[in-house]
Protein backbone atom coordinates (compact mmCIF):
# COMPACT_ATOMS: atom_id res chain seq x y z
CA UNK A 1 99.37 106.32 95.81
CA UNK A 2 96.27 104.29 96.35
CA UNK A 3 93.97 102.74 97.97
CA UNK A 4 97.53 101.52 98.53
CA UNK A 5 94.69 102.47 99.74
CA UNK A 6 94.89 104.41 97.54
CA UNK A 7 92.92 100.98 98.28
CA UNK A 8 90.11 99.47 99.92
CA UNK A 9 87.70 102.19 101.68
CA UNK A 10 84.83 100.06 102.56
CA UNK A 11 81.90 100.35 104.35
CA UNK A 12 80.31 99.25 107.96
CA UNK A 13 80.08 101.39 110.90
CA UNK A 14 80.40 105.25 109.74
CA UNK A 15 81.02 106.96 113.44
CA UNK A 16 82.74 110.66 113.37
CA UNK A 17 86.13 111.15 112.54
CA UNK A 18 86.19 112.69 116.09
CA UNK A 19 85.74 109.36 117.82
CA UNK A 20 89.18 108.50 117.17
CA UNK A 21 90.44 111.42 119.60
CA UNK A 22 93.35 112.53 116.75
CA UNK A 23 92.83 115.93 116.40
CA UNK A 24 94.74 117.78 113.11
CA UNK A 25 97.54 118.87 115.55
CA UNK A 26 98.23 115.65 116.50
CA UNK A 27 98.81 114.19 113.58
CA UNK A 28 101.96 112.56 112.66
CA UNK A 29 104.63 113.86 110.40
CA UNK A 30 104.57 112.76 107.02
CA UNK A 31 107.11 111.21 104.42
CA UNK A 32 107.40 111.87 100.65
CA UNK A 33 104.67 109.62 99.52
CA UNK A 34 107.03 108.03 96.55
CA UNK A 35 110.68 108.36 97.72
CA UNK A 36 112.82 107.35 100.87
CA UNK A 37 112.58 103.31 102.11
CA UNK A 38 109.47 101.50 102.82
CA UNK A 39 107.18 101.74 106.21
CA UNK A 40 106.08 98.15 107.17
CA UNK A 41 106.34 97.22 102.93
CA UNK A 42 104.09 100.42 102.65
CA UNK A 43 105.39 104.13 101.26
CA UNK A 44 107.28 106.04 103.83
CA UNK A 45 104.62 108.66 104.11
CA UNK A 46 102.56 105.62 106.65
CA UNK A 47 103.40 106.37 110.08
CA UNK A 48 102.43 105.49 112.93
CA UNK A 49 99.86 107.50 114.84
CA UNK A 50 99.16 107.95 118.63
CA UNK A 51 96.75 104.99 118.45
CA UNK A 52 99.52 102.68 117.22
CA UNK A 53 97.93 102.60 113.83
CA UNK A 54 99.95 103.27 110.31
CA UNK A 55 98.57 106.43 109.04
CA UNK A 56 98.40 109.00 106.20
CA UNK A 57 96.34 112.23 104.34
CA UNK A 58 95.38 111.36 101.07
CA UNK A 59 94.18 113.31 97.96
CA UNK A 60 91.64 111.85 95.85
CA UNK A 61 89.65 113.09 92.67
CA UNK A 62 86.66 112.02 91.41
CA UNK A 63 87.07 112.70 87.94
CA UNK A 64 84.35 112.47 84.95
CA UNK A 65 84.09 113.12 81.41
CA UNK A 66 81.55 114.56 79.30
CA UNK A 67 79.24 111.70 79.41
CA UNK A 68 79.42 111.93 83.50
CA UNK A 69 81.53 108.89 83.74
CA UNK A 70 83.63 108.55 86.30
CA UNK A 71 87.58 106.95 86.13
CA UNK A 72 88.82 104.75 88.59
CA UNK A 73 91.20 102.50 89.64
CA UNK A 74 90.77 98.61 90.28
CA UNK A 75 93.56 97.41 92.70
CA UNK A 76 93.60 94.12 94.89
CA UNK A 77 95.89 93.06 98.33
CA UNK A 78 98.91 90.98 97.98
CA UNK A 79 97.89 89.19 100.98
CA UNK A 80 94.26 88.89 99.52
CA UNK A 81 94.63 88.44 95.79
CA UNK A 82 91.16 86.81 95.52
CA UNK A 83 89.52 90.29 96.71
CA UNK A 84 89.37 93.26 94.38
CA UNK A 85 87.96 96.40 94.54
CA UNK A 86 87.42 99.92 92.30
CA UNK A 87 88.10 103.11 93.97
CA UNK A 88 89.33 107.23 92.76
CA UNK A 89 92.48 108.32 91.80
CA UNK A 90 94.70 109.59 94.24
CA UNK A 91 97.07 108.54 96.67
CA UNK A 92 99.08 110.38 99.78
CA UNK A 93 99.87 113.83 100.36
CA UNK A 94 103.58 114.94 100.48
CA UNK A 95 105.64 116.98 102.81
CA UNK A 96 104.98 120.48 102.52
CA UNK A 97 102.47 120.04 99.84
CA UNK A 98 98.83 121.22 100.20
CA UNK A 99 95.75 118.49 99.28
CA UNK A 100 95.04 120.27 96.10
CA UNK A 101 98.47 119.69 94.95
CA UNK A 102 98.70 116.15 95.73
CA UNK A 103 94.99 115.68 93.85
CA UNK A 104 96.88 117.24 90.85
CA UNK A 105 100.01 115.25 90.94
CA UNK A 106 98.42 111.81 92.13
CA UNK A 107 96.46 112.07 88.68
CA UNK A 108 99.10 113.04 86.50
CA UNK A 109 101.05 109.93 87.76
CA UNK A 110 98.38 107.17 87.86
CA UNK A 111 96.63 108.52 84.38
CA UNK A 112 98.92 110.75 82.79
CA UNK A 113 95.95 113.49 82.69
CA UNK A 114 97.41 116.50 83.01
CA UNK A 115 94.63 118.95 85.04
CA UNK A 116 93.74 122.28 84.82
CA UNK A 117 94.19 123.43 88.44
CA UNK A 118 91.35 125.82 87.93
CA UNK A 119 89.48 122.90 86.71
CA UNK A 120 89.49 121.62 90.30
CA UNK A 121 86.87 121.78 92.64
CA UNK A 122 86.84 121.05 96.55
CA UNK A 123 87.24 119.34 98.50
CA UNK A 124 83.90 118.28 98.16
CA UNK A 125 83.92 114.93 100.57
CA UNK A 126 85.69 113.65 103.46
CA UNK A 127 85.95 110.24 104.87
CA UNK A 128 88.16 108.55 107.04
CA UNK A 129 88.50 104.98 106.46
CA UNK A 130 90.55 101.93 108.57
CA UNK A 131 91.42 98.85 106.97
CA UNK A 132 94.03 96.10 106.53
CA UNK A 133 96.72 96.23 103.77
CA UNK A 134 99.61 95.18 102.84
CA UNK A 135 99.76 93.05 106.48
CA UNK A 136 99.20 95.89 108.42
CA UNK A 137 96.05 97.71 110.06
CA UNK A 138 96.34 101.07 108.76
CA UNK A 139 93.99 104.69 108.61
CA UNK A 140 93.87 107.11 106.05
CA UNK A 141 92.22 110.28 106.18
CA UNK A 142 90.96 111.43 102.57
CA UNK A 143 89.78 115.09 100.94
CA UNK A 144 88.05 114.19 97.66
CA UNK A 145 88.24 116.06 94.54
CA UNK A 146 85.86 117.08 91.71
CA UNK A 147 87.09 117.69 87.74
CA UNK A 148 85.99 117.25 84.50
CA UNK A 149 87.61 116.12 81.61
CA UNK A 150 87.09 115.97 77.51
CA UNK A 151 87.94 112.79 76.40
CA UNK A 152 88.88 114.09 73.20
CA UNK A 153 91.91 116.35 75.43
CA UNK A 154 92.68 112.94 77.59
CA UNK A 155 94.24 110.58 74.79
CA UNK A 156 95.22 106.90 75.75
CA UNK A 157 95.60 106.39 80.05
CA UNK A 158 99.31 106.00 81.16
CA UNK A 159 100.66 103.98 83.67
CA UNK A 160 104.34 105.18 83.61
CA UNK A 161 103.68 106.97 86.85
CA UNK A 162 103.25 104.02 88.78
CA UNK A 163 105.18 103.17 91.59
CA UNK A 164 106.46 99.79 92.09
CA UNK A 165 103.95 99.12 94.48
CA UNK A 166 101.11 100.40 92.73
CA UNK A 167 102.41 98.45 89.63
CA UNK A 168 102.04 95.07 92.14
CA UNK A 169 98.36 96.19 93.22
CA UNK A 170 96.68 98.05 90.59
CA UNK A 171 95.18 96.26 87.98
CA UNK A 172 93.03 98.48 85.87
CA UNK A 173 92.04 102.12 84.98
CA UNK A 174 88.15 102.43 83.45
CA UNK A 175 85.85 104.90 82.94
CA UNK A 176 82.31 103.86 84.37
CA UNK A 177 78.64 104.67 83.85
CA UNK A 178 77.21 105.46 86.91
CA UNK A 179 74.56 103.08 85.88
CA UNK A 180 76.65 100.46 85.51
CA UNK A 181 78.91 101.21 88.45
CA UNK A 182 75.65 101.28 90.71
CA UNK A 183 75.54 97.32 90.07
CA UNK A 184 78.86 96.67 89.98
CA UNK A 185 79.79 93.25 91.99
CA UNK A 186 82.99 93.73 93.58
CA UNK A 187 83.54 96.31 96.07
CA UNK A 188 83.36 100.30 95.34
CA UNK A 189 85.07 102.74 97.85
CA UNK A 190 83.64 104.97 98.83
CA UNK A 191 80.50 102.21 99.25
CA UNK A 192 77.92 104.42 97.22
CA UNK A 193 79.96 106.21 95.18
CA UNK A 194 77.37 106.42 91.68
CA UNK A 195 75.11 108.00 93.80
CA UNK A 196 77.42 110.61 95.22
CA UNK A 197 79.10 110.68 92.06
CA UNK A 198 75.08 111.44 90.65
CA UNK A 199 74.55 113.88 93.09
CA UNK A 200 77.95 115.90 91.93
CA UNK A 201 77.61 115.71 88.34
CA UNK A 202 75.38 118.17 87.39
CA UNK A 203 77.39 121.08 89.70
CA UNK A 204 78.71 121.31 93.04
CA UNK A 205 76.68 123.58 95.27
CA UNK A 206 80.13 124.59 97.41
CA UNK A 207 79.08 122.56 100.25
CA UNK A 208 82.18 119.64 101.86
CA UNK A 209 79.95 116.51 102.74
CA UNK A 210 81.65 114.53 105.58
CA UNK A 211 81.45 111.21 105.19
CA UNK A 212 83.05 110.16 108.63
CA UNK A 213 84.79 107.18 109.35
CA UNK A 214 84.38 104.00 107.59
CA UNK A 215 85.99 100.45 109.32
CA UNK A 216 87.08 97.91 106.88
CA UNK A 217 87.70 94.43 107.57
């Protein structure tokens, strides 16, 4: 899903992913990110980790058209419905499914875009992000995407891939300027996206820029 977090990714202290002592092998097992009975009111791919808090891999994709505008998602928290915030597509990887794949399908459900998987390029950031949502203090680790689009090929933006939770928490889809998403005022996760967003739209030089861990309150 989200920023289920799908959801917020906010700024604050950026510290290596490293500092949280989880290496990849210690990881814990995940669910299928839309089926099976809820973790804490959360999907059953959030569980707990060896510090005690929820956790997941997500797939995200920052995705632009022809004009370099970028789509993404507004959502808020149930338990903060006053606070709002735009982020990417994506949402968490399933079992046995590699982060390319989930980029792929988490678009195709939360747009109805169906990608090219040759148009897909990356991962071409990493973060790590902690926040509160849904009630609960949670940490997702994220590979983020890069693909282009037509708009002309895209048609109207379909929600019939939402989950029921995502359908509670998501409120919009829009494609921004960077200009205008630059002086946006709500929140933006990643916190600077136009400019990485800027710095990616005019070709990807193969390098994966880590953006380390981000704590949300």
């Amino acid at each position: 899903m989200t920023q289920e977090h799908s959801g917020p990714g906010a700024a604050g202290d950026v510290e290596s992913s490293a500092a949280l002592g989880l290496p990849a092998s210690d990881l814990p097992a995940r669910g299928h990110a839309d089926g099976g009975g809820p973790v804490h009111g959360l999907g059953p791919e959030w569980r707990p980790g060896p510090d005690g808090l929820l956790f997941r891999r997500a797939a995200r994709v920052i995705l632009l058209d022809e004009h370099d505008r970028v789509l993404l998602m507004r959502g808020h928290d149930v338990d903060q419905p006053e606070r709002s915030w735009w982020f990417t597509v994506g949402g968490g990887i399933d079992d046995g499914e590699d982060a390319a794949a989930a980029a792929l399908r988490e678009v195709r459900e939360e747009t109805g875009i169906v990608l090219d998987p040759a148009a897909l390029e990356g991962p071409v950031l990493t973060r790590s992000a902690i926040f509160d949502f849904f009630a609960q203090h949670c940490r997702q680790d994220e590979e983020l995407f890069l693909a282009r689009v037509h708009s002309s090929q895209v048609g109207e933006l379909s929600r019939d891939g939402w989950t029921e939770l995502e359908a509670g928490v998501l409120d919009e889809l829009r494609w921004w300027p960077l200009d205008e998403l630059a002086v946006v005022d709500i929140e933006v996760f990643p916190v600077g996206l136009a400019a990485l967003v800027r710095d990616l739209a005019s070709g990807w030089d193969g390098t994966v820029r880590h953006l380390g861990l981000a704590r949300e309150t």
